[in-house]
Protein backbone atom coordinates (compact mmCIF):
# COMPACT_ATOMS: atom_id res chain seq x y z
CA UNK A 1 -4.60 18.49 11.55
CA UNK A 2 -3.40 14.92 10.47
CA UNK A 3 -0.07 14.37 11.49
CA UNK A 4 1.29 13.24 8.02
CA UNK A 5 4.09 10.55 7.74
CA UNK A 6 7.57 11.89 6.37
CA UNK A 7 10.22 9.87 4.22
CA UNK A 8 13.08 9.47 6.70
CA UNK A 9 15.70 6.31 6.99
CA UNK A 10 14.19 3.89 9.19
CA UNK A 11 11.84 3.36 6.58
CA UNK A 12 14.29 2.52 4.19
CA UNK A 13 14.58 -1.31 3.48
CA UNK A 14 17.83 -1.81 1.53
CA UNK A 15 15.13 -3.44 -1.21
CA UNK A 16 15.31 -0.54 -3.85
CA UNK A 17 11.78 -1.54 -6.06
CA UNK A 18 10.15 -1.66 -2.62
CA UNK A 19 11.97 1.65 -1.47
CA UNK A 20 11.23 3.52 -4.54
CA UNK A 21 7.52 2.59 -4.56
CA UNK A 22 7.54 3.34 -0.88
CA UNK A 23 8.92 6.73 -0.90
CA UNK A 24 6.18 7.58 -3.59
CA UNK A 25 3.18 6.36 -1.13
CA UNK A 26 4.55 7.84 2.15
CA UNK A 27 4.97 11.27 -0.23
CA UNK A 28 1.22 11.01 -2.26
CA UNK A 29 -0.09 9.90 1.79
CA UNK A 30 1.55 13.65 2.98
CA UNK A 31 0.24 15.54 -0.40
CA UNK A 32 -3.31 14.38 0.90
CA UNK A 33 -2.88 14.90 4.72
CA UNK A 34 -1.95 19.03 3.93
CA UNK A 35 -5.30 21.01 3.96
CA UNK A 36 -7.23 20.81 0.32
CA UNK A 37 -4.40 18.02 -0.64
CA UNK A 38 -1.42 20.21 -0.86
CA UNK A 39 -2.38 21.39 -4.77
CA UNK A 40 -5.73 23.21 -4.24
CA UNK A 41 -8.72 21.73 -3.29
CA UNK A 42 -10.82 18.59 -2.78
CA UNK A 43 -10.15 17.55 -6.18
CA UNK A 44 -6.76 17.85 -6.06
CA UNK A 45 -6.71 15.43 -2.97
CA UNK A 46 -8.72 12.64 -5.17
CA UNK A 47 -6.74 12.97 -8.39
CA UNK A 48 -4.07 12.29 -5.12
CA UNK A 49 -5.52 9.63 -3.49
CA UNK A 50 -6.44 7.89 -6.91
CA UNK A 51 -2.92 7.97 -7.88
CA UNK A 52 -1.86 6.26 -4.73
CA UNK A 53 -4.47 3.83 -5.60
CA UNK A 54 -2.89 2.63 -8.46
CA UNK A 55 0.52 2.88 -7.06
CA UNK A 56 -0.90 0.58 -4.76
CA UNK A 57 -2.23 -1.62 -6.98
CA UNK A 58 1.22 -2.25 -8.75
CA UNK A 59 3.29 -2.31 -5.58
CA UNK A 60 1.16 -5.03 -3.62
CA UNK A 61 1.36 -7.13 -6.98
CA UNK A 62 5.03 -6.62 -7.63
CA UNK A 63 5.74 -7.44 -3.72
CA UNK A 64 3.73 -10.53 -3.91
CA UNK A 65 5.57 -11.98 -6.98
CA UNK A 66 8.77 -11.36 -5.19
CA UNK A 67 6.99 -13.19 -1.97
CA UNK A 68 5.82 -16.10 -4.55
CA UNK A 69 9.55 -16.18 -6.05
CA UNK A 70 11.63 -16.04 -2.66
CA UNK A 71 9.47 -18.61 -1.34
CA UNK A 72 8.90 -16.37 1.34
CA UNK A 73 7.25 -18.05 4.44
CA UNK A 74 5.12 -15.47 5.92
CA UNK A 75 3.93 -14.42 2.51
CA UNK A 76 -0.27 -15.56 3.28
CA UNK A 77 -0.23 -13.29 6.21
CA UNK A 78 1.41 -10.68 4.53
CA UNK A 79 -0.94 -10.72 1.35
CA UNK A 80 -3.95 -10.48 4.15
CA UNK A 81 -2.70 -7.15 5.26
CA UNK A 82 -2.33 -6.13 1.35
CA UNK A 83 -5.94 -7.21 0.84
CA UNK A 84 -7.38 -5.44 3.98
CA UNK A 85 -5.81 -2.11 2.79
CA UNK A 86 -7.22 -3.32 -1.02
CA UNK A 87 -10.69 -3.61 0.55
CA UNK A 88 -10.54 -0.27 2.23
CA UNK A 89 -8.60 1.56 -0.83
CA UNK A 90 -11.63 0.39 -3.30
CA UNK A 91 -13.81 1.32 -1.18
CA UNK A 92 -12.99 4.95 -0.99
CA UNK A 93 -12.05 4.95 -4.75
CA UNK A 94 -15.98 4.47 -6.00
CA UNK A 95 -16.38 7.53 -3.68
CA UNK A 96 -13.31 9.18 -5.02
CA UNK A 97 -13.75 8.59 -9.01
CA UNK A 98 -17.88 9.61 -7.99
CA UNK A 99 -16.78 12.51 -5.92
CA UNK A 100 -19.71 11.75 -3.50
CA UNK A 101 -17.73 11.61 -0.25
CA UNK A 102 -14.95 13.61 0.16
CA UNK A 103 -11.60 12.30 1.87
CA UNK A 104 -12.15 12.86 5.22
CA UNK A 105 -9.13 13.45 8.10
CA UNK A 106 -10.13 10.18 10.12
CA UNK A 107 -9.58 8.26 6.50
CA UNK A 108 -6.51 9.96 6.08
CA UNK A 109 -4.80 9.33 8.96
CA UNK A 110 -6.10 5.84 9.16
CA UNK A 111 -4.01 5.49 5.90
CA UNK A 112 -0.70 7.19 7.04
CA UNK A 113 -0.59 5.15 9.90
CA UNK A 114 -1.06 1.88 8.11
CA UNK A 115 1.49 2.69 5.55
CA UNK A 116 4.03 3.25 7.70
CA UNK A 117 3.25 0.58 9.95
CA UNK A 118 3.15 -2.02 7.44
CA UNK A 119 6.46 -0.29 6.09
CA UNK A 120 7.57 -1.07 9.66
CA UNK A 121 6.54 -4.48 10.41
CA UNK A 122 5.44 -6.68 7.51
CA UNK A 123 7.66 -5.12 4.88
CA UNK A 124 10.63 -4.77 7.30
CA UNK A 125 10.22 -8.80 8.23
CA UNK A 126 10.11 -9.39 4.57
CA UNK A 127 13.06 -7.86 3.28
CA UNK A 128 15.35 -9.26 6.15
CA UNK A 129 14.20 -12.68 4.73
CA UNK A 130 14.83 -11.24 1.26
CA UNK A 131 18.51 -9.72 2.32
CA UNK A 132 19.34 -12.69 4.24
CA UNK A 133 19.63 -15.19 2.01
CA UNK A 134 22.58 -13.95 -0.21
CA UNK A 135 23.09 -10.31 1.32
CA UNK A 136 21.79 -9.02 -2.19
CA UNK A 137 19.28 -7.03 -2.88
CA UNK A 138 17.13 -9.37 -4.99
CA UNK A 139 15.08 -6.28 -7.10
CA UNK A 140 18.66 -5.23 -8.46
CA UNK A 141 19.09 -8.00 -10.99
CA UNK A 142 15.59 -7.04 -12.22
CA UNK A 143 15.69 -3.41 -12.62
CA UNK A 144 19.29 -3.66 -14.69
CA UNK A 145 16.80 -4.81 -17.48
CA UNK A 146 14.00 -2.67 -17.30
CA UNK A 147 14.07 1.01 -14.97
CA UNK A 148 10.52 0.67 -13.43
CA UNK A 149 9.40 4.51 -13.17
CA UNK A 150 6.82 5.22 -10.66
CA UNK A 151 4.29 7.65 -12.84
CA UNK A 152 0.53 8.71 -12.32
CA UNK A 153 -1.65 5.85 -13.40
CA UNK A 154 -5.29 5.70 -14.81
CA UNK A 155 -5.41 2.10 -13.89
CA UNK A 156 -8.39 0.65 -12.38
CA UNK A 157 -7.81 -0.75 -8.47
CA UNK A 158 -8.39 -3.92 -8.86
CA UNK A 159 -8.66 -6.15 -5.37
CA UNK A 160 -6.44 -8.44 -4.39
CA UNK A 161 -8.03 -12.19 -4.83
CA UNK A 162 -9.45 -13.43 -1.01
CA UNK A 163 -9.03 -17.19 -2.06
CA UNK A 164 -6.51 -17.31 0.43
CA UNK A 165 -9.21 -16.96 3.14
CA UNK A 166 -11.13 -19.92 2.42
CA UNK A 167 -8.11 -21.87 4.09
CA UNK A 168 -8.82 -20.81 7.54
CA UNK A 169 -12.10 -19.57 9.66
CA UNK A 170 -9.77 -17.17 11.80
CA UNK A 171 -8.42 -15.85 8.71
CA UNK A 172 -12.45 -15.35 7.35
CA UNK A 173 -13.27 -14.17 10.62
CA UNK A 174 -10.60 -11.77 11.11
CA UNK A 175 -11.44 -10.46 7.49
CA UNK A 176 -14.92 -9.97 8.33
CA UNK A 177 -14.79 -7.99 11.15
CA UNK A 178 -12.49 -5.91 9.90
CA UNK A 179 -14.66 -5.59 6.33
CA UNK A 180 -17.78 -4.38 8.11
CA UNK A 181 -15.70 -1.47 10.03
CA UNK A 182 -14.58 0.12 6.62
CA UNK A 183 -18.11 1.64 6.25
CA UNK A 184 -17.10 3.78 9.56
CA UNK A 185 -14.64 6.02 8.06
């Protein structure tokens, strides 16, 4: 049985685009982690996971613009943990779109734990730097103008760009190993 991550109020981050989009993963991550995905079957847990992909997809992009416009410091480091999740995620969507492989439990918990460990760590740092600077939350401003509605999406994943990783040999390095370990899930 994968022990599924729940929506509870540490992981809440005072940031509400990031909380919204959050809330949505940690729930489509639980859907999946129920036996036959929580709405019948192994196709039920794709259509699932393939939503999260594209979730995904928009919330790493959306983040990173908000890193790019805050000026945010640690924002390289933090778009390396975005792109090993992007490299793993596309991965397992050409199985998932093929419905070749299906989702296995070691996959599945390797994805609720990285979720709410990057909810945790690199997300948490992030908006502390991002609630810091004026005490607002800087998503607020933005979403008076346009309501951004989470919704199922047919979108294509679409990695994250690795020229970051041609700046450093750890960084490559790093990458690598963790690249030829996908395979093992």
């Amino acid at each position: 049985m994968i022990k599924a991550t729940l929506w509870r109020p540490e992981l809440e981050l005072g940031v509400d685009m990031m909380d919204r989009h959050h809330r949505r993963m940690v729930t489509l991550c639980g859907e999946m982690a129920h036996p036959g995905g929580g709405r019948g079957g192994s196709r039920a847990a794709s259509e699932l996971f393939l939503e999260l992909v594209g979730l995904t997809a928009m919330h790493f992009e959306a983040e990173e613009e908000l890193m790019r416009r805050s000026d945010y410091p640690g924002r390289m480091d933090h778009q390396d943990r975005h792109h090993e999740l992007s490299r793993l995620l596309l991965t397992w969507e050409r199985r998932a779109r093929c419905q070749t492989v299906p989702l296995n439990s070691s996959f599945l918990q390797h994805l609720n734990q990285w979720v709410e460990n990057h909810i945790l760590g690199s997300d948490k740092g992030f908006s502390r730097f991002l609630l810091g600077r004026d005490g607002a939350d800087p998503t607020e401003r933005l979403s008076r103008r346009k309501k951004c509605s989470v919704v199922q999406t047919a979108v294509a994943f679409k990695p994250i760009s690795c020229d970051r990783f041609a700046q450093s040999q750890p960084g490559r390095r790093r990458f690598n190993r963790f690249a030829a370990g996908i395979e093992h899930f």
